[in-house]
N, C-alpha and C. Protein backbone atom coordinates (compact mmCIF):
# COMPACT_ATOMS: atom_id res chain seq x y z
N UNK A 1 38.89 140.76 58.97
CA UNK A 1 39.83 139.69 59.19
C UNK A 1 39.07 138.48 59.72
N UNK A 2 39.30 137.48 58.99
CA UNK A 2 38.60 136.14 59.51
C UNK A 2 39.92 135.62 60.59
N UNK A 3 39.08 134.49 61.36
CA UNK A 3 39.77 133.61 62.33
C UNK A 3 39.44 132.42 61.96
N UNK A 4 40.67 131.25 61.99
CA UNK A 4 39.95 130.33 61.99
C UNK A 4 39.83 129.21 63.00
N UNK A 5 39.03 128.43 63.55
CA UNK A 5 38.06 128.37 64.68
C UNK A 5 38.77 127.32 64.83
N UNK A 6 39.19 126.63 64.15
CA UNK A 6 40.20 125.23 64.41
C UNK A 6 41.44 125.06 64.75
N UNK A 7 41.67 126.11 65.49
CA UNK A 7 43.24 126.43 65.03
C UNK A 7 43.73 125.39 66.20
N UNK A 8 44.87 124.42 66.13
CA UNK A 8 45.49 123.51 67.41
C UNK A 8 47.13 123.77 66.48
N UNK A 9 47.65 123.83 67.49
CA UNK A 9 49.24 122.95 67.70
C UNK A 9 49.53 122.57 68.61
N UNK A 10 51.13 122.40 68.99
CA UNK A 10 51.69 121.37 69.56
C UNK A 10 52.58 121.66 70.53
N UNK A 11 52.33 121.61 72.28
CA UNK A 11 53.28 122.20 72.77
C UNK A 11 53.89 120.85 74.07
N UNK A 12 55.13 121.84 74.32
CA UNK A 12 55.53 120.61 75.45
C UNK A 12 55.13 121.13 76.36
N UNK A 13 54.46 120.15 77.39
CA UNK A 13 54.34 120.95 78.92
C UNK A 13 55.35 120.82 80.27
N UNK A 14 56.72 120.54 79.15
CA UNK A 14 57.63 121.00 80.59
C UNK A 14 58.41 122.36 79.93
N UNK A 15 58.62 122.21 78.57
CA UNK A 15 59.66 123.48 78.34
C UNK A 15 58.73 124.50 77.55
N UNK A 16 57.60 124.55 77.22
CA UNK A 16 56.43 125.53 76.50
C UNK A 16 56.94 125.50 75.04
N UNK A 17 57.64 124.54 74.58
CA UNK A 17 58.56 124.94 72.83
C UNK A 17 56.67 124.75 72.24
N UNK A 18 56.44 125.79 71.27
CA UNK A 18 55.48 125.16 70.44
C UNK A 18 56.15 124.15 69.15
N UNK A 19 55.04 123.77 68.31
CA UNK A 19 55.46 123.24 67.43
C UNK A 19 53.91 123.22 66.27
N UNK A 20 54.08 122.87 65.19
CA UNK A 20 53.09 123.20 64.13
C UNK A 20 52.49 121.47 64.42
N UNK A 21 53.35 120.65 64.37
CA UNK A 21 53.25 119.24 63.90
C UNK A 21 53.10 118.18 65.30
N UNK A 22 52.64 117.37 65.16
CA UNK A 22 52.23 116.69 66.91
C UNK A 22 53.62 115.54 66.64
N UNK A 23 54.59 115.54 67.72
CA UNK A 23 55.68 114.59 67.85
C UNK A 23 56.08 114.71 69.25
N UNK A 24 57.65 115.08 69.18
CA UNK A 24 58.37 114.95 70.38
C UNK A 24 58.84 116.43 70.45
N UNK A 25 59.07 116.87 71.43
CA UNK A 25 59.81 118.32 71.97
C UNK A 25 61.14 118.37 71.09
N UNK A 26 61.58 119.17 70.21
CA UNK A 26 62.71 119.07 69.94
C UNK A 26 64.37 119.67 70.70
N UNK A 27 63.69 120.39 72.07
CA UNK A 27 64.35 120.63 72.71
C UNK A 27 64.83 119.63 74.40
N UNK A 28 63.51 118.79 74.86
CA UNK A 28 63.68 117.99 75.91
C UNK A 28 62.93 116.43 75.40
N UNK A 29 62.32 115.92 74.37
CA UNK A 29 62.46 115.35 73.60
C UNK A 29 60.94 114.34 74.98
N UNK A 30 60.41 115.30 75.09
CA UNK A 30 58.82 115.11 75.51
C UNK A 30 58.00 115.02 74.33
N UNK A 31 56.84 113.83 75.10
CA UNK A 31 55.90 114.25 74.06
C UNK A 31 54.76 115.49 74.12
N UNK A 32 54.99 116.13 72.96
CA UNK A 32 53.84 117.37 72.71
C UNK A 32 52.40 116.73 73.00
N UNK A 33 51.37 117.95 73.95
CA UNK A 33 50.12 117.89 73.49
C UNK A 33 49.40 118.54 72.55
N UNK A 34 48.74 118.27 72.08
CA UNK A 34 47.46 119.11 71.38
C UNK A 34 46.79 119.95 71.79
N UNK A 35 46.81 121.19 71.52
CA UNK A 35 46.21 123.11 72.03
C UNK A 35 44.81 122.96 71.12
N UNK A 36 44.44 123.25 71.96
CA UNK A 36 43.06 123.89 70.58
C UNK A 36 42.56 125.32 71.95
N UNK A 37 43.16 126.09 71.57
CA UNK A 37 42.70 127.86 72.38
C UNK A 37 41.47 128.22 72.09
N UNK A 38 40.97 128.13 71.22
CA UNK A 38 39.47 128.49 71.30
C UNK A 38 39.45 129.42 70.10
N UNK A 39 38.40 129.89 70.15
CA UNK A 39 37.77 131.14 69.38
C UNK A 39 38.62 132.23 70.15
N UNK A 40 38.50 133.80 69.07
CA UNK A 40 38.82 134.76 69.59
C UNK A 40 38.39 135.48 71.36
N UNK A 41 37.04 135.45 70.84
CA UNK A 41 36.21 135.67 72.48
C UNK A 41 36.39 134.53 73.66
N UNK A 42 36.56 133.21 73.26
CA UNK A 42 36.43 132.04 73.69
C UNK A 42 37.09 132.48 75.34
N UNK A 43 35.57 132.03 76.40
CA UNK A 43 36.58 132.39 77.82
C UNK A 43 37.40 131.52 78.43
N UNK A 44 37.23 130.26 77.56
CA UNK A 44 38.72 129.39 77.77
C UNK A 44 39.66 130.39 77.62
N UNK A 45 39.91 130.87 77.00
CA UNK A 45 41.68 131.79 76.70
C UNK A 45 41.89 133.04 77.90
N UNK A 46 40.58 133.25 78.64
CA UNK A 46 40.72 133.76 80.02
C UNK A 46 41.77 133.29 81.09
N UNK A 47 42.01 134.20 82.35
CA UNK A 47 42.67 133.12 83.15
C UNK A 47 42.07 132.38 84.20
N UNK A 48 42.54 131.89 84.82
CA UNK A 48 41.61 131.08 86.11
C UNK A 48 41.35 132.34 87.38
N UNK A 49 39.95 132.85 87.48
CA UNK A 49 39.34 133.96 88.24
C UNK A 49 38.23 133.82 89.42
N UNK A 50 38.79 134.04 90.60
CA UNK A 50 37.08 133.76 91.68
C UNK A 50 36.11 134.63 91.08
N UNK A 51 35.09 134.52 92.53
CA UNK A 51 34.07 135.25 91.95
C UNK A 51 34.33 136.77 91.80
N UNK A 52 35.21 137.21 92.61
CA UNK A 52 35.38 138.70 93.14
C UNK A 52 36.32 139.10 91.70
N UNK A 53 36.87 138.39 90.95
CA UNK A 53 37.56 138.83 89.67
C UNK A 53 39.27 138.59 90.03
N UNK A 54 39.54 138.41 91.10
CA UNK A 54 40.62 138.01 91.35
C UNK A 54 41.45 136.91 90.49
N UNK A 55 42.62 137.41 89.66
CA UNK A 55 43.15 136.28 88.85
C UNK A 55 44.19 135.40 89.95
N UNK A 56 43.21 134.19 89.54
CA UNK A 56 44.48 133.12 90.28
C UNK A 56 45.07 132.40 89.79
N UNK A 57 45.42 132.39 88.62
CA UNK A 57 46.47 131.92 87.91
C UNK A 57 46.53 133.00 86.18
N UNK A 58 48.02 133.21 85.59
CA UNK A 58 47.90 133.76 84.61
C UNK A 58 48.14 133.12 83.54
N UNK A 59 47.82 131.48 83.73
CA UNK A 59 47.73 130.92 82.35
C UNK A 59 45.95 130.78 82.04
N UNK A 60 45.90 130.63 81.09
CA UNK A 60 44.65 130.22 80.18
C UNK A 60 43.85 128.98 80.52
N UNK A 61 42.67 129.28 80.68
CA UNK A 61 42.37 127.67 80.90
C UNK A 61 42.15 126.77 80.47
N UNK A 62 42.58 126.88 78.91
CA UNK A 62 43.09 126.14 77.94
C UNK A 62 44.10 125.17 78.44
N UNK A 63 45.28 125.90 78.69
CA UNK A 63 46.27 125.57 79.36
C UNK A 63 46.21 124.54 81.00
N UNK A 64 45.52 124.89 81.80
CA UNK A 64 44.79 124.34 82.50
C UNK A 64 44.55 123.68 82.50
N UNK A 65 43.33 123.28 81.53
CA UNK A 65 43.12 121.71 81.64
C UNK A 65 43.78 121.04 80.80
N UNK A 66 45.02 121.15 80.37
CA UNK A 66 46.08 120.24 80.11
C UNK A 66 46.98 119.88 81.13
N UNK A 67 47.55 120.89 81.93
CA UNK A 67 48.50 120.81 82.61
C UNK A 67 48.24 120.71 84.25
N UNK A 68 46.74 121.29 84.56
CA UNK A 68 46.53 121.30 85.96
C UNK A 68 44.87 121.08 85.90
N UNK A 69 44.81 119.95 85.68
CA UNK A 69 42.74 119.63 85.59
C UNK A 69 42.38 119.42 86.96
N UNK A 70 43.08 118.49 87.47
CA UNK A 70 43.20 118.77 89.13
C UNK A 70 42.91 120.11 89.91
N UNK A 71 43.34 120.64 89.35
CA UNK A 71 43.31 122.25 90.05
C UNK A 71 41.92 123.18 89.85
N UNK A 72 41.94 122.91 88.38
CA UNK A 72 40.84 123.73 88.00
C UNK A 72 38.95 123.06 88.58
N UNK A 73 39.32 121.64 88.86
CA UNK A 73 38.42 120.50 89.42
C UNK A 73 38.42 121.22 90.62
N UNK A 74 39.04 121.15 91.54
CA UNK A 74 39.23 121.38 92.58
C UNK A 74 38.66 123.07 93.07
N UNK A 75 39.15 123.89 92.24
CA UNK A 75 38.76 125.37 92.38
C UNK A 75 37.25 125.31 91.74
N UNK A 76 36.93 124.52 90.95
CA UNK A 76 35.44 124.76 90.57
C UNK A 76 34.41 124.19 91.97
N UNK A 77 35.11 122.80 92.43
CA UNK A 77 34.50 122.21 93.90
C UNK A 77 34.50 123.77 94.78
N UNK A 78 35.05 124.08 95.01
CA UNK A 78 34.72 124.98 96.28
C UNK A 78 34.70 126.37 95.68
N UNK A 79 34.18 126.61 94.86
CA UNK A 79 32.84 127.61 94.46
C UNK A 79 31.92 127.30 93.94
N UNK A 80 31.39 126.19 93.99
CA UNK A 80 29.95 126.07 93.06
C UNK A 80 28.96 126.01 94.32
């Protein structure tokens, strides 16, 4: 089975509706961003983890740095 490596759509980041096509939410009538998840292995599609393996958040960090770059900025500052 192939993957293919480009794969993006279109989601809202207040109500999660996906969508195939980049516009407006058809449910809260936001504008969609652009996903691109990665490759299969890709550890973007991981969740946000300290060093000890502890998950601290169970979205993707795909997701992440759309919706919380602040955060993930911030959690990378005080472990590096």
């Amino acid at each position: 089975m192939t993957h293919d490596l480009s794969i993006e759509f279109f989601m809202c980041p207040r109500c999660l509706v996906a969508q195939i096509k980049a516009g407006t939410c058809p449910e809260c009538n936001v504008e969609l961003i652009t996903c691109h998840p990665g490759a299969e292995n890709d550890p973007c599609r991981r969740p946000l983890m300290n060093a000890e393996g502890q998950v601290l958040s169970r979205a993707p960090l795909w997701w992440l740095a759309h919706s919380a770059s602040s955060l993930v900025a911030q959690f990378e500052d005080n472990h590096s």
